[in-house]
C-alpha atoms as a PDB file:
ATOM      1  CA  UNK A   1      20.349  93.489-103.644  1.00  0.00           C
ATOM      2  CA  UNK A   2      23.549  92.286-105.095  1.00  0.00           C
ATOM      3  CA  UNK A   3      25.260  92.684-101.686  1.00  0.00           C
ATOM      4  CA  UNK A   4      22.459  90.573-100.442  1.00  0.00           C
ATOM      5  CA  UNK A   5      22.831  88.075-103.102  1.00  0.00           C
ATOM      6  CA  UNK A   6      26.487  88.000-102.670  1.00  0.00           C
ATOM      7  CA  UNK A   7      26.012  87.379 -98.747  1.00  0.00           C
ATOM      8  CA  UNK A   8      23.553  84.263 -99.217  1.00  0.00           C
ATOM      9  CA  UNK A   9      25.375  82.261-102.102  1.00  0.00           C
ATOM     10  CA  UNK A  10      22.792  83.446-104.943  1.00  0.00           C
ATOM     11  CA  UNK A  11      25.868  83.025-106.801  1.00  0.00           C
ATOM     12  CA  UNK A  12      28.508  80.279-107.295  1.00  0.00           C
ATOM     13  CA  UNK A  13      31.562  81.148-104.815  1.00  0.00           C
ATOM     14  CA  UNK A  14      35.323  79.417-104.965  1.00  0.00           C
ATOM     15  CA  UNK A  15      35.131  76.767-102.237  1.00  0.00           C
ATOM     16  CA  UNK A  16      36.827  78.403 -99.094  1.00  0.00           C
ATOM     17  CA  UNK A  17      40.243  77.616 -98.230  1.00  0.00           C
ATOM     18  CA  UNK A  18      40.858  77.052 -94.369  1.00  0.00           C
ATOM     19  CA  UNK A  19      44.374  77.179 -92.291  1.00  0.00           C
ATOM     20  CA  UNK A  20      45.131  76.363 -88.782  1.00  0.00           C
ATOM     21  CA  UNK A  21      48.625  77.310 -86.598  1.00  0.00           C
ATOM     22  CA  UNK A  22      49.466  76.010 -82.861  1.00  0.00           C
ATOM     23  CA  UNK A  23      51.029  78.986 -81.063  1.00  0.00           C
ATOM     24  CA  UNK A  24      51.144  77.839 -77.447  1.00  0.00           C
ATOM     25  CA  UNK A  25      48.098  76.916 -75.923  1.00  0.00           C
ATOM     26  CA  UNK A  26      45.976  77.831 -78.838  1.00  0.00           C
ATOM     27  CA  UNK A  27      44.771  76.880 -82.063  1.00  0.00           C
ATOM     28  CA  UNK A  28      43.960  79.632 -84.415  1.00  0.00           C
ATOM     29  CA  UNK A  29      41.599  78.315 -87.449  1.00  0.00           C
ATOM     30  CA  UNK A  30      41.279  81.448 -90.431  1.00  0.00           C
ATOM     31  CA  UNK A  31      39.104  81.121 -93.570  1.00  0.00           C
ATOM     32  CA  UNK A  32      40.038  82.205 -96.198  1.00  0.00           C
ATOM     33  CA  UNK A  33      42.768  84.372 -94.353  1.00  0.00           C
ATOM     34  CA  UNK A  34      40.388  85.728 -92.475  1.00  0.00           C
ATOM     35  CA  UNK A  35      40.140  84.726 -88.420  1.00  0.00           C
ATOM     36  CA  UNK A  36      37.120  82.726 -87.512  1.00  0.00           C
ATOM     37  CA  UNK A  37      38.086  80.814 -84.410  1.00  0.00           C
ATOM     38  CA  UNK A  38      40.671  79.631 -81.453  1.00  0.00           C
ATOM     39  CA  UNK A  39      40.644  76.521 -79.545  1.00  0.00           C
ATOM     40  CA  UNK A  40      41.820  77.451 -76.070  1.00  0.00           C
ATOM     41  CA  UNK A  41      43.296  74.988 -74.063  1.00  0.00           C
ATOM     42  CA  UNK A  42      45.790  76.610 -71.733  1.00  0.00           C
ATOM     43  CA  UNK A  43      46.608  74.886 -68.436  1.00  0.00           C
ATOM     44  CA  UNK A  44      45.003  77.730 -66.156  1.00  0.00           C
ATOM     45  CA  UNK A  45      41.627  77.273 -68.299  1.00  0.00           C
ATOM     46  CA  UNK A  46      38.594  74.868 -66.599  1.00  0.00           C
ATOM     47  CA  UNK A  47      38.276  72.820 -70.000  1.00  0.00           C
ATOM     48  CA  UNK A  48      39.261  73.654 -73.441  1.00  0.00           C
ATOM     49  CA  UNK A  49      37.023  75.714 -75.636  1.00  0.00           C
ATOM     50  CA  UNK A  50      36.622  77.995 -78.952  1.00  0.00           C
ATOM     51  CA  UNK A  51      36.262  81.677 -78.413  1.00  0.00           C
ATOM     52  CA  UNK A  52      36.009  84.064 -80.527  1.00  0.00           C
ATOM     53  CA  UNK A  53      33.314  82.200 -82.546  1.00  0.00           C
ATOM     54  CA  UNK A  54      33.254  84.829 -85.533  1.00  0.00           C
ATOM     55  CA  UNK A  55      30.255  85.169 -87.184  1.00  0.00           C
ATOM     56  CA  UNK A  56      30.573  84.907 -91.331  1.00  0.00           C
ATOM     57  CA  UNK A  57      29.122  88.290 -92.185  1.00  0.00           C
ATOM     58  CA  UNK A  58      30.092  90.574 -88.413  1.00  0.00           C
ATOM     59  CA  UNK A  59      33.184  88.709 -88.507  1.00  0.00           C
ATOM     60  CA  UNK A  60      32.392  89.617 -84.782  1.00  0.00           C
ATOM     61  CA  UNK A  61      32.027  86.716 -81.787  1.00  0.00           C
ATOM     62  CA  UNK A  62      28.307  85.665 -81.438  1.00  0.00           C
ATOM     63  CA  UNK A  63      29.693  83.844 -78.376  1.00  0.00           C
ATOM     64  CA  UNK A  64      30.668  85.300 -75.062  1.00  0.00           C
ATOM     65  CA  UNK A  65      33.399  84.825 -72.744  1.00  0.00           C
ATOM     66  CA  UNK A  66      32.598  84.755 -68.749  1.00  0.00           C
ATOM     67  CA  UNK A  67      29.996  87.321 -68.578  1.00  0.00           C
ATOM     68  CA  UNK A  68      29.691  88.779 -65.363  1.00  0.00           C
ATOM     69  CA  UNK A  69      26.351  86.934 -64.663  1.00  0.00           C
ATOM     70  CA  UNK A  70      27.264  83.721 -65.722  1.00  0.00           C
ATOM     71  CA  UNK A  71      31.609  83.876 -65.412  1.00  0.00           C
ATOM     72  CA  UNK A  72      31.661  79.649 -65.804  1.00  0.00           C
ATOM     73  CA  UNK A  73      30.384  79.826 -69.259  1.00  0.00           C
ATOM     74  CA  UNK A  74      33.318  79.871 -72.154  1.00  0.00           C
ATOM     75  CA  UNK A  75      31.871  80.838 -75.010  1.00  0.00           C
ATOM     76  CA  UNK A  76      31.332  77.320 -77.035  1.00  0.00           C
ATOM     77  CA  UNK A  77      32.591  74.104 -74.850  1.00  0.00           C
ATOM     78  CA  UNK A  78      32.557  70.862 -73.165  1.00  0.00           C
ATOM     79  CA  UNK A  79      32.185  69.644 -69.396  1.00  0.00           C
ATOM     80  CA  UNK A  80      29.976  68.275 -66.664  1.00  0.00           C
ATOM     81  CA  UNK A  81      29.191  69.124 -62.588  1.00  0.00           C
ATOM     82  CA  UNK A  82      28.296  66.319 -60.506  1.00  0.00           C
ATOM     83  CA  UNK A  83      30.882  63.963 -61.477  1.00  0.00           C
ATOM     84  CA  UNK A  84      32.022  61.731 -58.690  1.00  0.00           C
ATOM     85  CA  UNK A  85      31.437  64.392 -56.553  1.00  0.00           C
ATOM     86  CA  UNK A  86      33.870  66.934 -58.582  1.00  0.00           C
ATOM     87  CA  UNK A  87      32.942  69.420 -60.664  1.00  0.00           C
ATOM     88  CA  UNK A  88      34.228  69.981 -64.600  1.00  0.00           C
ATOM     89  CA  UNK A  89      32.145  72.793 -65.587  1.00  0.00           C
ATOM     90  CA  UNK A  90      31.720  75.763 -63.134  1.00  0.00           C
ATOM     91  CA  UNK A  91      34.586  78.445 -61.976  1.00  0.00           C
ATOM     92  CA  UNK A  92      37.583  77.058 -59.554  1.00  0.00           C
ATOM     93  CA  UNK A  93      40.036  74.618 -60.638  1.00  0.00           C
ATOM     94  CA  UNK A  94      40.399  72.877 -57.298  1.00  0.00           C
ATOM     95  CA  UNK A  95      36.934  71.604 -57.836  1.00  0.00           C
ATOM     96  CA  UNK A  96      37.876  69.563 -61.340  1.00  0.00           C
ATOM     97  CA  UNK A  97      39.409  70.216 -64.590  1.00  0.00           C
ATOM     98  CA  UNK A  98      39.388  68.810 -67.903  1.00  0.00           C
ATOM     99  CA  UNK A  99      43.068  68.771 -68.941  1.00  0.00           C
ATOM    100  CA  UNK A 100      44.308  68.677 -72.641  1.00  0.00           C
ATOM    101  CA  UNK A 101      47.445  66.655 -72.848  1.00  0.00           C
ATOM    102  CA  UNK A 102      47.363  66.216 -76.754  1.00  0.00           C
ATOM    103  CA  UNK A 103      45.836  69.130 -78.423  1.00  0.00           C
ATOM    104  CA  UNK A 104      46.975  68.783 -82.452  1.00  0.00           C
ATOM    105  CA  UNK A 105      46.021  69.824 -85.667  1.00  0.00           C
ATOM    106  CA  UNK A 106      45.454  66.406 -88.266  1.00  0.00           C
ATOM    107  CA  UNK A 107      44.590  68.613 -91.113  1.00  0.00           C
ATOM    108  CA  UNK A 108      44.858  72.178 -92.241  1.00  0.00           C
ATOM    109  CA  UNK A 109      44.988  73.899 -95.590  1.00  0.00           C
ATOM    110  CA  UNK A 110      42.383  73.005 -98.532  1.00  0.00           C
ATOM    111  CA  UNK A 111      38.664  73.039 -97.451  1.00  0.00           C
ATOM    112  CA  UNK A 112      39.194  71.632 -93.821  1.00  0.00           C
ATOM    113  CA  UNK A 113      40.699  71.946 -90.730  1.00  0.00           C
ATOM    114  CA  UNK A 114      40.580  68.989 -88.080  1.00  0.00           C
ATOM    115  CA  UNK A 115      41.960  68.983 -84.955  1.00  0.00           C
ATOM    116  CA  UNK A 116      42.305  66.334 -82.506  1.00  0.00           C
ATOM    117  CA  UNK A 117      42.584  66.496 -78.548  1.00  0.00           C
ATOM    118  CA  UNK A 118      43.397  64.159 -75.647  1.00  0.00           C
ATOM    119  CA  UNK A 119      41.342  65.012 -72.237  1.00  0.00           C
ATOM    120  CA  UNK A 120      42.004  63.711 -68.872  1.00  0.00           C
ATOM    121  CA  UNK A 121      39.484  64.733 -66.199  1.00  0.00           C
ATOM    122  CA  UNK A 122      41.495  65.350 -62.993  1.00  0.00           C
ATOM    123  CA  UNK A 123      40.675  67.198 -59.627  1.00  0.00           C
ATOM    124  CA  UNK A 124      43.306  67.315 -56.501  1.00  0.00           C
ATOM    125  CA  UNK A 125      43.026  64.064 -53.937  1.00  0.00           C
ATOM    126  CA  UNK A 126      41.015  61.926 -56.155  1.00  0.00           C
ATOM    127  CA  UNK A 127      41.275  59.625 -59.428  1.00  0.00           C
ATOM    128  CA  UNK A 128      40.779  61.102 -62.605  1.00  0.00           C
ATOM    129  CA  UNK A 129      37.134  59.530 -63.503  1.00  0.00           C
ATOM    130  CA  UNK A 130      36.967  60.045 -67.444  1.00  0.00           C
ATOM    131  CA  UNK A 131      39.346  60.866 -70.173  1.00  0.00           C
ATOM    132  CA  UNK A 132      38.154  61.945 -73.190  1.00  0.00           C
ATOM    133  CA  UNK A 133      39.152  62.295 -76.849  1.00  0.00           C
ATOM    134  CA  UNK A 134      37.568  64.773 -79.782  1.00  0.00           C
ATOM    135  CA  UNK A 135      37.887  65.312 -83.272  1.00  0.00           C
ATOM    136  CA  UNK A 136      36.632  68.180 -84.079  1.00  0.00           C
ATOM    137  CA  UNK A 137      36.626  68.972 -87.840  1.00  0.00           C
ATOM    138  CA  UNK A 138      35.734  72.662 -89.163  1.00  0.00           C
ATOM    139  CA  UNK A 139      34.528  73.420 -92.983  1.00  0.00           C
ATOM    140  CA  UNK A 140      32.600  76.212 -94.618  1.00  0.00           C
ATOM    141  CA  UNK A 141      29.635  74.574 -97.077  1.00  0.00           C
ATOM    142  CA  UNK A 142      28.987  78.411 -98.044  1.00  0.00           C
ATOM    143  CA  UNK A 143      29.996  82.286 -97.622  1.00  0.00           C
ATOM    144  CA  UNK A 144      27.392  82.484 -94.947  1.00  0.00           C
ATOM    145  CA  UNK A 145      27.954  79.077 -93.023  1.00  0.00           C
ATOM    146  CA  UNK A 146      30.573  77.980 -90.789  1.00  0.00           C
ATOM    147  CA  UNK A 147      30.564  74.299 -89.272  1.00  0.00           C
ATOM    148  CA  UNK A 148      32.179  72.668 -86.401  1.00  0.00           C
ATOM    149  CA  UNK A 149      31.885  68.909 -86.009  1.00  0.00           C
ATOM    150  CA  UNK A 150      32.634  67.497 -82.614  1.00  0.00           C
ATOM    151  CA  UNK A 151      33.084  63.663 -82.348  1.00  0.00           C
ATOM    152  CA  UNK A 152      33.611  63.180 -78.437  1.00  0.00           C
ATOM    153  CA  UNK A 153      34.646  59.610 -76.883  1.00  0.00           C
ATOM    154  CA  UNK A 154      33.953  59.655 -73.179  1.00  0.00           C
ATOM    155  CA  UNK A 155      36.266  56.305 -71.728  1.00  0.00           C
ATOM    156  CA  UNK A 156      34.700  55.941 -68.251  1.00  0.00           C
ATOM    157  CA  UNK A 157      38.156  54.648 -65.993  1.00  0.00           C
ATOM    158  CA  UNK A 158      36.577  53.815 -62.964  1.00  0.00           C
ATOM    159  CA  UNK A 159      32.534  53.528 -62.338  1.00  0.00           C
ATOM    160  CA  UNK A 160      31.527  56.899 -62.323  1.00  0.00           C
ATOM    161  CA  UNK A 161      28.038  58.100 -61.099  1.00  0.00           C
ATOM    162  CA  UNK A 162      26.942  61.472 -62.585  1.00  0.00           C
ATOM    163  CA  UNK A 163      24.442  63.076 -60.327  1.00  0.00           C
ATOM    164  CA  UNK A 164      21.289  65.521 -61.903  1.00  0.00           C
ATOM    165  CA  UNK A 165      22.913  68.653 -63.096  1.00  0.00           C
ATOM    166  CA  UNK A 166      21.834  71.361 -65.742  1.00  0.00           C
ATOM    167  CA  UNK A 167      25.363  71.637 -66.193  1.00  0.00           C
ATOM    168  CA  UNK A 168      26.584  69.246 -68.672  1.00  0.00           C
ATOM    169  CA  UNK A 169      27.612  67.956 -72.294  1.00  0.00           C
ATOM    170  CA  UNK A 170      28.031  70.761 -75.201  1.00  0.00           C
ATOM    171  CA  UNK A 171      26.985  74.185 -74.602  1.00  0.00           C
ATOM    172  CA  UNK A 172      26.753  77.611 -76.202  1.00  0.00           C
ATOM    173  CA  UNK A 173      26.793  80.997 -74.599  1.00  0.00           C
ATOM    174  CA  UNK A 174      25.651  83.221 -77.154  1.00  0.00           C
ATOM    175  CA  UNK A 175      26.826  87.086 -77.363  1.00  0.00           C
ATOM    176  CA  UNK A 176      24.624  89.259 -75.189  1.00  0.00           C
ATOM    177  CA  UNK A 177      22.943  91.214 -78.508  1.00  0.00           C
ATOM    178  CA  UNK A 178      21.697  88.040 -80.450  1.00  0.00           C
ATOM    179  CA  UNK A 179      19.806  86.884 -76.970  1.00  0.00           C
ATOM    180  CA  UNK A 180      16.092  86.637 -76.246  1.00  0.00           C
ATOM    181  CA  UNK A 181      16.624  88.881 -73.603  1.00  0.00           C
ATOM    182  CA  UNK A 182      17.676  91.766 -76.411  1.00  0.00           C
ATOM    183  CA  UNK A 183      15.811  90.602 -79.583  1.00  0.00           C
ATOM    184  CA  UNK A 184      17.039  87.928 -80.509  1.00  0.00           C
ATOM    185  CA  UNK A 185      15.727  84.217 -81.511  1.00  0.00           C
ATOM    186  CA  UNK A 186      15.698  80.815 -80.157  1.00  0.00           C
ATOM    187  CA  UNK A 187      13.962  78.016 -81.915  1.00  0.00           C
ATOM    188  CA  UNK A 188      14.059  74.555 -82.118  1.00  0.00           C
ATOM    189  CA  UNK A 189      13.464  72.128 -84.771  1.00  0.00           C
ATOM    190  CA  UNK A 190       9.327  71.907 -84.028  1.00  0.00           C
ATOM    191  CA  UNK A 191       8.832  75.534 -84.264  1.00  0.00           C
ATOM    192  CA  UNK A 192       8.939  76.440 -81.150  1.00  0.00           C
ATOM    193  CA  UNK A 193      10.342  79.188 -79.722  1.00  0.00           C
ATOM    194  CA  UNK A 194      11.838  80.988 -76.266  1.00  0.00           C
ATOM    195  CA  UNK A 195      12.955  79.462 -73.023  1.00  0.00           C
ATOM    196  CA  UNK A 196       9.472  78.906 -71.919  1.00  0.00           C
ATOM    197  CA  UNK A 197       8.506  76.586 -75.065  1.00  0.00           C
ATOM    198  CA  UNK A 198      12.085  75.044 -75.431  1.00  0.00           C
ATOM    199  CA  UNK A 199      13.227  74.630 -71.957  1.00  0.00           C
ATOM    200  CA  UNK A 200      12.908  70.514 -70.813  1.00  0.00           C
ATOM    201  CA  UNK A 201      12.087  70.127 -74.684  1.00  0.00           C
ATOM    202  CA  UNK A 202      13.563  66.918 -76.730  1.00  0.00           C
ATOM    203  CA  UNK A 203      14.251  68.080 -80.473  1.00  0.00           C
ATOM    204  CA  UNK A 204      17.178  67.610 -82.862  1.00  0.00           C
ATOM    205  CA  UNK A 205      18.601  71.143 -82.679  1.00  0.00           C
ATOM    206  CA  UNK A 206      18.038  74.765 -81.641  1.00  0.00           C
ATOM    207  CA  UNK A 207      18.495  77.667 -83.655  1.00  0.00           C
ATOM    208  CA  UNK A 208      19.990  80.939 -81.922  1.00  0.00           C
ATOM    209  CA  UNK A 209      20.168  84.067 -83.790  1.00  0.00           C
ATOM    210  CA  UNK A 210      19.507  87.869 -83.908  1.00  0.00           C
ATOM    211  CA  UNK A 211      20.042  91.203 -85.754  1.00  0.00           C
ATOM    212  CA  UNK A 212      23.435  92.910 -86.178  1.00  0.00           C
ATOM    213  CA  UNK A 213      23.151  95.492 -88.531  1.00  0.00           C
ATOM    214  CA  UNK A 214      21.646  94.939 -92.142  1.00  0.00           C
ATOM    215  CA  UNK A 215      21.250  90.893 -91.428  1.00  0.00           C
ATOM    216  CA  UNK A 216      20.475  88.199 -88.742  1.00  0.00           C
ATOM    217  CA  UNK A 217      23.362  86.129 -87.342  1.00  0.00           C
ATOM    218  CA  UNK A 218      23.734  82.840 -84.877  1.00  0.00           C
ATOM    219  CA  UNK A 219      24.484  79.646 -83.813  1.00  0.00           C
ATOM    220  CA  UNK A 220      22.846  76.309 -84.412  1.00  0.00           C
ATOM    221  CA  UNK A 221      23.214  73.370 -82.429  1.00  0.00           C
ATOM    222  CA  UNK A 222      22.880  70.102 -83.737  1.00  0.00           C
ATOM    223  CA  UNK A 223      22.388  66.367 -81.760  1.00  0.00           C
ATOM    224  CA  UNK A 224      23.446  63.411 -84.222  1.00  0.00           C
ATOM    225  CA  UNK A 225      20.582  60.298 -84.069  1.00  0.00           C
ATOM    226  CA  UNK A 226      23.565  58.488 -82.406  1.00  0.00           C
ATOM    227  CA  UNK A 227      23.758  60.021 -79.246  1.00  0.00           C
ATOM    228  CA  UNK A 228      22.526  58.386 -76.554  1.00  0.00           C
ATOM    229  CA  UNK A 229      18.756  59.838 -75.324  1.00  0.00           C
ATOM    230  CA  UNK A 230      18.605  61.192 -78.613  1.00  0.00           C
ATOM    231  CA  UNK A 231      16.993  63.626 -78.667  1.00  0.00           C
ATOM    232  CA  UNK A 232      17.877  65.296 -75.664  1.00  0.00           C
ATOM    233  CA  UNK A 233      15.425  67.683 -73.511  1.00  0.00           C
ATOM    234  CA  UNK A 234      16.650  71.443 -73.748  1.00  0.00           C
ATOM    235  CA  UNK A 235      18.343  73.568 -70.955  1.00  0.00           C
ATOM    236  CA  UNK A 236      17.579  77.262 -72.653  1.00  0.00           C
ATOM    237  CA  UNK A 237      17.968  80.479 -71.135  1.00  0.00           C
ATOM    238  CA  UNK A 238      16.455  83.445 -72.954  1.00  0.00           C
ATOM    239  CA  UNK A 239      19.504  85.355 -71.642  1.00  0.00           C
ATOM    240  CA  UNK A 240      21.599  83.400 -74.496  1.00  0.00           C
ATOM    241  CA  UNK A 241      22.010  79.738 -73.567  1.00  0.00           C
ATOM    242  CA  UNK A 242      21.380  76.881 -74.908  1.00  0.00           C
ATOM    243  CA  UNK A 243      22.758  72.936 -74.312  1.00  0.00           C
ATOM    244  CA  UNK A 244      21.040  69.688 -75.116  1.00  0.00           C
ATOM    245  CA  UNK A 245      21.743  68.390 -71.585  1.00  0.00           C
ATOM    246  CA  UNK A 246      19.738  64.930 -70.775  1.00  0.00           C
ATOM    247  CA  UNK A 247      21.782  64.767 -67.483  1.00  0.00           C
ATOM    248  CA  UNK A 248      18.867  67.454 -66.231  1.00  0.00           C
ATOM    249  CA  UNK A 249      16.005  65.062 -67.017  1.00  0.00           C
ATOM    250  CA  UNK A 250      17.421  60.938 -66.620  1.00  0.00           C
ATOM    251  CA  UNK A 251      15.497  58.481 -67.416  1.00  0.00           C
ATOM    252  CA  UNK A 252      16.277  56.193 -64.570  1.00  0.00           C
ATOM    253  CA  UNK A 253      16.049  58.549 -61.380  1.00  0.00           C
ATOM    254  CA  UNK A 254      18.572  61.446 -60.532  1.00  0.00           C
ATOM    255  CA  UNK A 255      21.616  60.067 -61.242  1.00  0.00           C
ATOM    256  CA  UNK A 256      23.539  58.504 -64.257  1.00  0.00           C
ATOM    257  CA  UNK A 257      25.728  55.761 -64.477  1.00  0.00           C
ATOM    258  CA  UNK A 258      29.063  54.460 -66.064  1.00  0.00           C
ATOM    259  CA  UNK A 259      30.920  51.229 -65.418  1.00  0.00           C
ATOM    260  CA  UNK A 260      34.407  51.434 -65.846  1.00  0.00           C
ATOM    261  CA  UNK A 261      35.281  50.617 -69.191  1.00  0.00           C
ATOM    262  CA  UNK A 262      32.269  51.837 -70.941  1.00  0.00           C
ATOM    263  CA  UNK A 263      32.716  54.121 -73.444  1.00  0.00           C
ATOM    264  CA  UNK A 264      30.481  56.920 -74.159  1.00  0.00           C
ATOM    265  CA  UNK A 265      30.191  58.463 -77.622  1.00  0.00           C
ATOM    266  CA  UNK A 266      28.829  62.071 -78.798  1.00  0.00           C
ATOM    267  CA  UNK A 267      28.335  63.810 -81.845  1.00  0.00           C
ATOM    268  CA  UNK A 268      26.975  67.481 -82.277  1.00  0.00           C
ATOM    269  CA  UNK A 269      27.230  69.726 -85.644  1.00  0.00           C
ATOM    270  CA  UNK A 270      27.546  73.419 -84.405  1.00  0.00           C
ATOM    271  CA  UNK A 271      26.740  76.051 -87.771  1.00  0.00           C
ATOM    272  CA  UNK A 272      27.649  79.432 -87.020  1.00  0.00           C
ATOM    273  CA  UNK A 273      25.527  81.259 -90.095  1.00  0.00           C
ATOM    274  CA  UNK A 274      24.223  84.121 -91.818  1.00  0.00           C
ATOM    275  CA  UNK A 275      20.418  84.798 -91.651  1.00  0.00           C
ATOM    276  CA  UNK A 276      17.619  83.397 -90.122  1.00  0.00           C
ATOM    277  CA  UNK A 277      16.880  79.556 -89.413  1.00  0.00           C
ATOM    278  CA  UNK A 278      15.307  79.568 -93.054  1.00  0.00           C
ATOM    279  CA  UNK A 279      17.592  81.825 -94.854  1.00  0.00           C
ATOM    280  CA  UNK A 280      20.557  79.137 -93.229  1.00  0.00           C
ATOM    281  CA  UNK A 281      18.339  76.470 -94.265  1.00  0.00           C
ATOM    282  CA  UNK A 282      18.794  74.880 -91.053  1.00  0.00           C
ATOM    283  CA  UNK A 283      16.341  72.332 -91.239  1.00  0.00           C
ATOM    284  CA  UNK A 284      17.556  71.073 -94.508  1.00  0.00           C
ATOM    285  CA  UNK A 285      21.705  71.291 -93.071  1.00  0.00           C
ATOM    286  CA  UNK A 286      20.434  68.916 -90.032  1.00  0.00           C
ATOM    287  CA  UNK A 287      18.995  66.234 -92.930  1.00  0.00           C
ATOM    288  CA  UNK A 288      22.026  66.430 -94.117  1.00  0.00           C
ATOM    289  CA  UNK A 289      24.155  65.527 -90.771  1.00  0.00           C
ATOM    290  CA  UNK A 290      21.578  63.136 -89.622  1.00  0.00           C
ATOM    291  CA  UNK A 291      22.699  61.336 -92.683  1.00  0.00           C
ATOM    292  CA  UNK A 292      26.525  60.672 -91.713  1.00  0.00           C
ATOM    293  CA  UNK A 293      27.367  57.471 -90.574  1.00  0.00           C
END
């Protein structure tokens, strides 16, 4: 019971002290000295991403890294297929790549860690289409809660036409043993629950989580009221997958549209946790985000 207790911040806890360190193409983000997370952005990688994503009780990964059923999906990251006819998101580089040129840590040390990162979107023979820039800002509210905030500027630098594709925006592959597939849980913000309830589904945020051990552990994924097509429709895959992807269901057709110029801005709030959805207080964490300006 007290180890229980303990686990779930029954009891007040010394606000955790985060640290981050460059070493090459990485960014290695501890808490409290011990390692939660690396932001990977090495030039032979797709797109940058985070992997390991450790959980706060495992302090094992409840993200995978290029399964052999799925090898284009990096753990926790950020692309898009179908973009002027290139590709940013699935396996071979020749097909597109989201470059960083400017990955850097703003803050480290105290109770956050931010790090910034300049994106150009390049393939071979054509003009880059997009170049992006992210803040991405990492706390722990609690012993059992980690959070990533991603702020994501999309500058559109030529018209850029961004045909129907499940594969795009923020996404999570979760580790094989907290899937569907295995035991695990996937639930959204109405209640409901599996691929076949949550797939094509808008709603502010899926819970993914499962048993390891003694307690539940997952990911959360959050869409901020100020996204555009807030709330995004669902793609979810009881195998472990989950993005809020409205490039799958648009509005206006099969394709999307830029102009040059335009600017696209994206917020998501990604809490890796202890527990269930209601033992993480999800619901209540997502008030609380939906809140920020």
């Amino acid at each position: 019971m007290l180890l229980f207790a303990l686990a779930f911040g029954f009891f007040a806890v010394q606000a955790a002290k985060l640290n981050a360190v460059k070493i090459g193409a990485k960014i290695n983000v501890t808490i409290d000295g011990k390692f939660f997370t690396s932001y990977i952005f090495s030039s032979d990688e797709k797109y940058p991403f985070f992997y390991p994503v450790n959980g706060p009780l495992s302090e094992g990964s409840v993200t995978s890294m290029r399964n052999g059923e799925y090898p284009h999906h990096s753990s926790l990251f950020f692309g898009c297929d179908q973009v002027n006819g290139g590709n940013y998101w699935q396996e071979g580089l020749e097909r597109g790549r989201i470059i960083s040129v400017n990955a850097e840590i703003l803050k480290e040390g105290g109770d956050t860690v931010i790090i910034s990162d300049e994106c150009i979107w390049s393939r071979p023979g054509a003009m880059s289409p997009i170049k992006d820039n992210r803040k991405i800002t990492i706390t722990a509210p609690s012993a059992t809660v980690r959070q990533i905030d991603f702020e994501i500027s999309m500058e559109m630098l030529m018209d850029v036409r961004i045909a129907k594709t499940n594969h795009s925006l923020l996404s999570v592959r979760m580790a094989a043993d907290l899937a569907v597939k295995y035991g695990g849980t996937m639930i959204n913000a109405e209640g409901a629950k599996g691929e076949k309830d949550t797939f094509g589904k808008p709603s502010p945020w899926i819970d993914y989580f499962g048993k390891r051990g003694e307690f539940n552990e997952g990911v959360a994924v959050m869409q901020h009221p100020s996204n555009p097509w807030y709330p995004s429709p669902w793609f979810t895959r009881d195998y472990g997958f989950i993005s809020p992807t409205p490039m799958y269901w648009p509005a206006n057709g099969t394709d999307t549209f830029f102009k040059k110029g335009e600017i696209l801005r994206l917020r998501y709030r990604v809490l890796v946790h202890g527990g269930t959805s209601e033992e993480a207080k999800v619901a209540e964490l997502f008030e609380n985000f939906k809140k920020l300006n």
